[in-house]
N, C-alpha and C. Protein backbone atom coordinates (compact mmCIF):
# COMPACT_ATOMS: atom_id res chain seq x y z
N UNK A 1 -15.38 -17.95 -9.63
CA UNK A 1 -14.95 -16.65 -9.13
C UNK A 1 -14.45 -15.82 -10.31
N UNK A 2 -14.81 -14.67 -10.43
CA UNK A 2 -14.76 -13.50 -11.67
C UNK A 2 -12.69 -13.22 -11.21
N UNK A 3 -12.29 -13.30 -11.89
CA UNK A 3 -10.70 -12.92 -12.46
C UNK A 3 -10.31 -11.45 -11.76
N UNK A 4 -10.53 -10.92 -10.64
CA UNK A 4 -10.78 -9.88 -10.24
C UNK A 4 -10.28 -9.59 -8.80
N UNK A 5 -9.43 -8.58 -8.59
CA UNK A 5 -9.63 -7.61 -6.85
C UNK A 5 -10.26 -6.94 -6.73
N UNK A 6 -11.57 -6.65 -6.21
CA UNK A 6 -11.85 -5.06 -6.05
C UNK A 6 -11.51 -4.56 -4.45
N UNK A 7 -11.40 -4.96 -4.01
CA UNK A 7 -10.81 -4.38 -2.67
C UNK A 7 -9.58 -4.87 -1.85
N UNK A 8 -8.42 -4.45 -1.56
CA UNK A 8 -7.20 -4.52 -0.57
C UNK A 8 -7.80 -4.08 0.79
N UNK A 9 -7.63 -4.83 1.63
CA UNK A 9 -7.94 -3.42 3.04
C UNK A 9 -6.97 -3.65 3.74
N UNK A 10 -6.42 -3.30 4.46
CA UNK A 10 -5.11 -2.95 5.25
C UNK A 10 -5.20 -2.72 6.53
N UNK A 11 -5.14 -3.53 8.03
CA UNK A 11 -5.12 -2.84 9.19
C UNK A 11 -4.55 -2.29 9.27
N UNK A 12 -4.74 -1.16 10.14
CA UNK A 12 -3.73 -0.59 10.20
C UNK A 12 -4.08 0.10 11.93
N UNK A 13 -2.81 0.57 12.44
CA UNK A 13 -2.52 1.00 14.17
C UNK A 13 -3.25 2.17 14.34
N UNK A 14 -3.41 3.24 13.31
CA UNK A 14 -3.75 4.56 13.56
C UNK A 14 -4.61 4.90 12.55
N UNK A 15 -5.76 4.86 12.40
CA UNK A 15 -6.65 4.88 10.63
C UNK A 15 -6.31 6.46 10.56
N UNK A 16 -6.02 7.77 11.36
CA UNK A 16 -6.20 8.88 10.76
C UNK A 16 -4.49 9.41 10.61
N UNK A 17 -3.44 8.67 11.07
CA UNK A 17 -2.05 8.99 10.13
C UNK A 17 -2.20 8.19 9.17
N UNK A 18 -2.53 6.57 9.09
CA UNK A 18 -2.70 6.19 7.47
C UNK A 18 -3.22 6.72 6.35
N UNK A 19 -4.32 7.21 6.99
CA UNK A 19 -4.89 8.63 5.67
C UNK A 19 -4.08 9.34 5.47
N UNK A 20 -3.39 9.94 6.66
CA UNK A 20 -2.65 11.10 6.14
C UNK A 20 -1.39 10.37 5.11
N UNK A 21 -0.94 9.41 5.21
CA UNK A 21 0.58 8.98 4.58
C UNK A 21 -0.36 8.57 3.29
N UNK A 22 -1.99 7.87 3.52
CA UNK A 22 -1.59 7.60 1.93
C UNK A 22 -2.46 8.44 1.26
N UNK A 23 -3.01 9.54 1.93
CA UNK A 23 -3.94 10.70 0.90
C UNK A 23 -2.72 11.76 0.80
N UNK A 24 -2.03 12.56 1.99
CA UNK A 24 -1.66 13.93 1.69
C UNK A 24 0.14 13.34 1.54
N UNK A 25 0.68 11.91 1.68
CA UNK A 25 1.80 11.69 1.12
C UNK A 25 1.81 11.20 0.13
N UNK A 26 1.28 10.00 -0.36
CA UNK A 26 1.04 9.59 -1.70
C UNK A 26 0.39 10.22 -2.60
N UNK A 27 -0.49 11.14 -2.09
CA UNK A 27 -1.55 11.25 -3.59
C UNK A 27 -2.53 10.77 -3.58
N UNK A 28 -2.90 9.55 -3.32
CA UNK A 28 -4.18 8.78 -3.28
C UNK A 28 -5.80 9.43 -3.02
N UNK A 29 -6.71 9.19 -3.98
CA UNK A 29 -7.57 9.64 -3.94
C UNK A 29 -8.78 9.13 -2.87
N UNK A 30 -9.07 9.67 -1.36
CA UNK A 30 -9.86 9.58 -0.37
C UNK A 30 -11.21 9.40 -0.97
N UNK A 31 -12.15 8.70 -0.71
CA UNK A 31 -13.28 8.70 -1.01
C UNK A 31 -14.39 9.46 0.38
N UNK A 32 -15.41 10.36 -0.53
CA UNK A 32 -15.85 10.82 1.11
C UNK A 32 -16.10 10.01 2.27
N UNK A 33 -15.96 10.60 3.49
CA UNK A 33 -16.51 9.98 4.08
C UNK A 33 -16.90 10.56 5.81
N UNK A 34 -17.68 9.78 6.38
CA UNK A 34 -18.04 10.95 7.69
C UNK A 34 -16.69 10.14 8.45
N UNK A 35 -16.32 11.75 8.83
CA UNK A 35 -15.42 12.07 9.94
C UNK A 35 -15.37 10.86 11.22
N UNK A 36 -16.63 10.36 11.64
CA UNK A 36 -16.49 9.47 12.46
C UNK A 36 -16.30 8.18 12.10
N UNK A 37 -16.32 7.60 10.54
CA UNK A 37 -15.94 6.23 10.44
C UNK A 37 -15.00 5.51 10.95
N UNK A 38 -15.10 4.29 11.14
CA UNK A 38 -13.86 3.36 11.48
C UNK A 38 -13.14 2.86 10.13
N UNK A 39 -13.45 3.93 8.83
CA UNK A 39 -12.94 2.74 7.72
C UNK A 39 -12.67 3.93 6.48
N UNK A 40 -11.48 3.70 5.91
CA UNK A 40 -11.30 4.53 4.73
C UNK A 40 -11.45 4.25 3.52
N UNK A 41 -11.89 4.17 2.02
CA UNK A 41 -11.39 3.77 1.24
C UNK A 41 -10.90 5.11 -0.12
N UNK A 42 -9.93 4.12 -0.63
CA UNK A 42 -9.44 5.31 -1.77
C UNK A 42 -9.96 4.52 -2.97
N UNK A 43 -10.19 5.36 -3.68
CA UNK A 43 -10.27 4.70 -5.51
C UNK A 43 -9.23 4.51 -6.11
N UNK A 44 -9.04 3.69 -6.94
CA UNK A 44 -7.63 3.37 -7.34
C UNK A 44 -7.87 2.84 -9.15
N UNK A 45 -7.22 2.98 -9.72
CA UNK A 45 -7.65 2.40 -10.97
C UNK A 45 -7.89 0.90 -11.05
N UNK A 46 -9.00 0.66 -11.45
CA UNK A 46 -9.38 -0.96 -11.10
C UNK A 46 -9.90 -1.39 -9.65
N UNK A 47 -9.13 -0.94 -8.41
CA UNK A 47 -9.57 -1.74 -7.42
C UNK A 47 -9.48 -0.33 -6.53
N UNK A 48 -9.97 -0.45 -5.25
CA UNK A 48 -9.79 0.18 -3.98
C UNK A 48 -9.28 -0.27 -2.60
N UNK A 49 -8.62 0.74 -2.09
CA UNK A 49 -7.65 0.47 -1.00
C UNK A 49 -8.49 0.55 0.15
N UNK A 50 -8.32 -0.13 1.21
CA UNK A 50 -9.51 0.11 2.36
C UNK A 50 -8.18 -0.03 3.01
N UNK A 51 -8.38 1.36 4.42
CA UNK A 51 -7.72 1.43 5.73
C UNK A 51 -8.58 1.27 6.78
N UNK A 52 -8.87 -0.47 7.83
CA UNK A 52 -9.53 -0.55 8.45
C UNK A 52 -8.77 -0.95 10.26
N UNK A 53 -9.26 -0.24 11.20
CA UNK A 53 -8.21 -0.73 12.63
C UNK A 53 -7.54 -1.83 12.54
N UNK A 54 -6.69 -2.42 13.00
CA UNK A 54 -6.26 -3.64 12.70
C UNK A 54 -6.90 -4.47 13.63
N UNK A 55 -7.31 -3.95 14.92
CA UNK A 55 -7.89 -5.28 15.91
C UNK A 55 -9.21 -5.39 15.29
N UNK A 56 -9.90 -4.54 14.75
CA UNK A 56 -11.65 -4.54 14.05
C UNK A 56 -11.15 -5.36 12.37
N UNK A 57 -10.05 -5.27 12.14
CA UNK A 57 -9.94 -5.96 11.10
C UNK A 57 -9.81 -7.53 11.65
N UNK A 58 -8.90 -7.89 12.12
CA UNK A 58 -8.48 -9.02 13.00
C UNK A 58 -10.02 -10.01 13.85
N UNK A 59 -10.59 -9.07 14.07
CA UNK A 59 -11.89 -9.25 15.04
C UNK A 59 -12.81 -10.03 13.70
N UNK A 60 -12.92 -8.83 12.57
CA UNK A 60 -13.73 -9.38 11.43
C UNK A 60 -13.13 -10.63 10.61
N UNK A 61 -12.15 -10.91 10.64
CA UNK A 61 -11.59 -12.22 9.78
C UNK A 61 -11.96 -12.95 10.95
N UNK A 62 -11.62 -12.89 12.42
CA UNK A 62 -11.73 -14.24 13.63
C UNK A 62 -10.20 -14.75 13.51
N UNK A 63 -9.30 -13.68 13.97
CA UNK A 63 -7.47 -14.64 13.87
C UNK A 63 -7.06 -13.28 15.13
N UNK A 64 -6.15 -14.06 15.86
CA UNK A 64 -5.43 -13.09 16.80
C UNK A 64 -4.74 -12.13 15.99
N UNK A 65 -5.24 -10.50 16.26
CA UNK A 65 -4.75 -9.77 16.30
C UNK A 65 -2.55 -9.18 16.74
N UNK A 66 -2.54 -10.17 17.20
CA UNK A 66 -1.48 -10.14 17.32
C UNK A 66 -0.27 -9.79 16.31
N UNK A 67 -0.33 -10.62 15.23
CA UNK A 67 0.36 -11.54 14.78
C UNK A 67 1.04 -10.13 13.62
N UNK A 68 2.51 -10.38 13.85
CA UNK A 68 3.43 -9.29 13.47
C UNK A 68 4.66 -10.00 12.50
N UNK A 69 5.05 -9.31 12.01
CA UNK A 69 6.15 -9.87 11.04
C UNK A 69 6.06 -9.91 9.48
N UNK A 70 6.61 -10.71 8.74
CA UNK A 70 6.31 -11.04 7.08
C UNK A 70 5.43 -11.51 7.39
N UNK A 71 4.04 -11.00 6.25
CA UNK A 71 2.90 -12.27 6.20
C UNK A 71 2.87 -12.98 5.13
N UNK A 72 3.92 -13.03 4.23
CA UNK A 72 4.01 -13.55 3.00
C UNK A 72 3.21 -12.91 1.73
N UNK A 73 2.99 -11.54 2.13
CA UNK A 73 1.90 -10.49 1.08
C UNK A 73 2.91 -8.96 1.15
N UNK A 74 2.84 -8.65 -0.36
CA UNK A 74 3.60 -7.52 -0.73
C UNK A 74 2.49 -7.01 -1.78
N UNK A 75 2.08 -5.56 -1.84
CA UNK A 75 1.22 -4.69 -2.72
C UNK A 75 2.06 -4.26 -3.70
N UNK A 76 1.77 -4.23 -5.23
CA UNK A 76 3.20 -3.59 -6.05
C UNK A 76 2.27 -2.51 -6.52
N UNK A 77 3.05 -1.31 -6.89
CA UNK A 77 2.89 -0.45 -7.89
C UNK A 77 3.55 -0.39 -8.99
N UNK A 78 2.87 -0.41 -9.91
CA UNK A 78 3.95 -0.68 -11.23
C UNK A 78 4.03 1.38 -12.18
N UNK A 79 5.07 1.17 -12.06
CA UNK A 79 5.25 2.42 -13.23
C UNK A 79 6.02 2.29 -14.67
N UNK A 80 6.04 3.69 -15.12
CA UNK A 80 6.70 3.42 -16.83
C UNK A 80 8.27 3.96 -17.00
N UNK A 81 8.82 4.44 -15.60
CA UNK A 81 10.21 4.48 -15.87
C UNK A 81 10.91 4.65 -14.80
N UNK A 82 12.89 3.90 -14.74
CA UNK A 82 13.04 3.70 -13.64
C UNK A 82 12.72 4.89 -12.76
N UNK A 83 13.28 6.30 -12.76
CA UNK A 83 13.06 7.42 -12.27
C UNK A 83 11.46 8.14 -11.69
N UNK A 84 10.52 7.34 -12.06
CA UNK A 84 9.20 7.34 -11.31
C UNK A 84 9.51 6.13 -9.93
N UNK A 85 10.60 5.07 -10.46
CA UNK A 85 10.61 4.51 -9.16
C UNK A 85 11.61 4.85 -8.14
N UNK A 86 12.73 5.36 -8.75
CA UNK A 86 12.99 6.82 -7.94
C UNK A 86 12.44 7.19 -6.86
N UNK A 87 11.14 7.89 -8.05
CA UNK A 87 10.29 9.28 -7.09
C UNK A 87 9.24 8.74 -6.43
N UNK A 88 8.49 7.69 -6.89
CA UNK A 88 7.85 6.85 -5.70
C UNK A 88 8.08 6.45 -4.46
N UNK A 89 9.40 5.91 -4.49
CA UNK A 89 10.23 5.84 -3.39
C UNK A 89 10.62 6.90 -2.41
N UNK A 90 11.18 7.84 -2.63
CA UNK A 90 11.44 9.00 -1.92
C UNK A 90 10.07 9.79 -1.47
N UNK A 91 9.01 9.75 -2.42
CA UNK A 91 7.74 10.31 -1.53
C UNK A 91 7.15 9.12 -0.62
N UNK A 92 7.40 8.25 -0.64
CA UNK A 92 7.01 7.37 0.42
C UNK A 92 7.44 7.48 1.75
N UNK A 93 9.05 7.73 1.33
CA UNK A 93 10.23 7.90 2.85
C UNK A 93 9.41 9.66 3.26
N UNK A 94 9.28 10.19 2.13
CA UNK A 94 9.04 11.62 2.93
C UNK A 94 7.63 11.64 3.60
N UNK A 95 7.07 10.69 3.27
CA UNK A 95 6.08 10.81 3.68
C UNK A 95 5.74 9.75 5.36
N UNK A 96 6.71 9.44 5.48
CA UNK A 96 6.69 8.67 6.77
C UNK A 96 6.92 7.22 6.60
N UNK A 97 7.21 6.89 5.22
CA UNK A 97 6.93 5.20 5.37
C UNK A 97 8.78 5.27 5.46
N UNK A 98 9.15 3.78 5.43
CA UNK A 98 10.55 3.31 5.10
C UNK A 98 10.72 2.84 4.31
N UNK A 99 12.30 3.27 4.06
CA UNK A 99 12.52 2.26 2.29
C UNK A 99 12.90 1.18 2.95
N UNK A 100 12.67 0.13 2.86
CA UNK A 100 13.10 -1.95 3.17
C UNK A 100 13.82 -1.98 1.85
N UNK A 101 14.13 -2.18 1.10
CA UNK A 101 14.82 -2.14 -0.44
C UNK A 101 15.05 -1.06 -0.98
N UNK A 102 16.47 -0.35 -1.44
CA UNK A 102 16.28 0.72 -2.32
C UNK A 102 16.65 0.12 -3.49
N UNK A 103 15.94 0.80 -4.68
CA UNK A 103 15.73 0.58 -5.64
C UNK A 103 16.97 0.24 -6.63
N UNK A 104 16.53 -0.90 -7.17
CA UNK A 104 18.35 -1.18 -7.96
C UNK A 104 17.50 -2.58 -9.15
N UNK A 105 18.50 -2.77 -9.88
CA UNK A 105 18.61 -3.37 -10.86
C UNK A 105 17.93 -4.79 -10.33
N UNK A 106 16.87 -5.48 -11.22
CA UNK A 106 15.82 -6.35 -10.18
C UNK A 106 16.71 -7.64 -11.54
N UNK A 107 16.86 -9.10 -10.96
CA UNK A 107 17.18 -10.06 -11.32
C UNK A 107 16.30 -10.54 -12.66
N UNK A 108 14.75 -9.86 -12.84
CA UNK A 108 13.93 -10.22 -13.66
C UNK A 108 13.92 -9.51 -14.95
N UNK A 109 14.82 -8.47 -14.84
CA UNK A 109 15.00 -7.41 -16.12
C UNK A 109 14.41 -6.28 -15.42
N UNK A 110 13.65 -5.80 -14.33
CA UNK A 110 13.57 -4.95 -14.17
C UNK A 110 14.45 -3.73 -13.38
N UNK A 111 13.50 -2.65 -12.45
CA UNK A 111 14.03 -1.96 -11.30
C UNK A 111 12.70 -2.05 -10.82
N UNK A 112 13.84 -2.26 -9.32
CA UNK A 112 12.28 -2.19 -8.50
C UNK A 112 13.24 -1.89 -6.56
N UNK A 113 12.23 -1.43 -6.01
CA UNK A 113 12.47 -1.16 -4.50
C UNK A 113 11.52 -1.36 -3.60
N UNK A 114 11.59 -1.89 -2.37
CA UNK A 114 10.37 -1.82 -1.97
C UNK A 114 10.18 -0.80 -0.57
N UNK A 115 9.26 -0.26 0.08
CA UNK A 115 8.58 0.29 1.10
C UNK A 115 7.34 -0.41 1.98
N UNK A 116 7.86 0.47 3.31
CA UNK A 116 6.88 -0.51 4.37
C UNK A 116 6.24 1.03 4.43
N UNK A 117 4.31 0.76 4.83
CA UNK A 117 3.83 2.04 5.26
C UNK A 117 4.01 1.96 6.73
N UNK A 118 3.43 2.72 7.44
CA UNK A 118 3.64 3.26 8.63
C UNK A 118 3.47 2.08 9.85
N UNK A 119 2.37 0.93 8.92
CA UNK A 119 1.88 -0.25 9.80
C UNK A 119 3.08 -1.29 9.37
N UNK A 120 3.84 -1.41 8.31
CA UNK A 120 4.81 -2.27 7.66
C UNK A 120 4.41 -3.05 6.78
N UNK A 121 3.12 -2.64 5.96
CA UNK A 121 2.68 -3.12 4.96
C UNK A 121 3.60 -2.83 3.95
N UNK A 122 4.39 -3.97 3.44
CA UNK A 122 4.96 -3.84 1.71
C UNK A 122 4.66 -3.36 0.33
N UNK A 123 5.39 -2.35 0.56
CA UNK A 123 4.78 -2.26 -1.24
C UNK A 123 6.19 -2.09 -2.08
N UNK A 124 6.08 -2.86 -3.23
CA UNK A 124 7.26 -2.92 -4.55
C UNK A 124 6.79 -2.22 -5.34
N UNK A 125 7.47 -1.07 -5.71
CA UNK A 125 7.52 -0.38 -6.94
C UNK A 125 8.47 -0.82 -7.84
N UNK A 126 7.90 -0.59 -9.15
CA UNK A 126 8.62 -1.41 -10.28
C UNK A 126 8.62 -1.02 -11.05
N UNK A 127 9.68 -0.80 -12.46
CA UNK A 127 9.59 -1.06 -13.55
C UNK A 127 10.31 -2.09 -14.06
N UNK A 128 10.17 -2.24 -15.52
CA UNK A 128 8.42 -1.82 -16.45
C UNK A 128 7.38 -2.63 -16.05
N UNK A 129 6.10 -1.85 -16.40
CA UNK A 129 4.97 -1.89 -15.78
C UNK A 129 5.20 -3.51 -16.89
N UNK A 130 4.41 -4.27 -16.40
CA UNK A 130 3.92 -5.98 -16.62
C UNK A 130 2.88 -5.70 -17.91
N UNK A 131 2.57 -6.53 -18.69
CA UNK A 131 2.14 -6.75 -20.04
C UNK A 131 0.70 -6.38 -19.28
N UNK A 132 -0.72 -5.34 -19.73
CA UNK A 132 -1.93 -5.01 -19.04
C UNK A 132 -2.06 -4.48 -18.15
N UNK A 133 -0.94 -4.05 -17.36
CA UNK A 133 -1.11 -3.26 -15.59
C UNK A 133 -1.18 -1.99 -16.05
């Protein structure tokens, strides 16, 4: 197996507010696509984000849809200073997600905070960015 992600996909409850929180709140770059798809993806440096239903996601792996809570998976964004993780943070909350962690002095030498999106997918923002990220 090649050393590599190229795709995250994410169920998610509502595919056209997830666009909206992670194209017109984050920033994230939408890749075209027809209006009627069941599936989003963004470009991302290195890999791409896919927003797919969660029961059509659930359906395509073959696992009950159900299943809610920690899944033992967190997405990080890494940046180059604490104050981008700051502002990462706060456009996340403004943008509809929640802060789960606000950002503070991380045990590893860093800063870091984390956010749930709208479905409660995790993401840790961090600094400093990791040796290649």
């Amino acid at each position: 197996m090649d050393p590599r992600i190229t795709i995250v996909t994410l169920g998610v409850s509502d595919l056209d507010a997830s666009i909206q929180f992670y194209r017109d709140g984050l920033g994230l770059p939408l890749r075209d696509r027809d209006p009627d798809s069941d599936i989003a993806f963004f470009t991302l440096d290195g890999t791409w984000l896919a927003l797919y239903p969660w029961e059509s996601l659930a359906e395509d792996v073959t696992v009950a849809a159900e299943g809610k809570g920690f899944s033992g998976v967190t997405l990080a964004h890494n940046v180059s200073t604490k104050a981008e993780v700051d502002a990462v943070l706060a456009e996340a909350k403004a943008s509809g997600g929640q802060i789960v962690k606000p950002a503070q002095d991380a045990f590893w030498g860093g800063y870091s905070g984390y956010f749930a999106d709208p479905d409660g997918h995790l993401w840790e923002v961090a600094y400093p960015m990791l040796d290649g990220m």
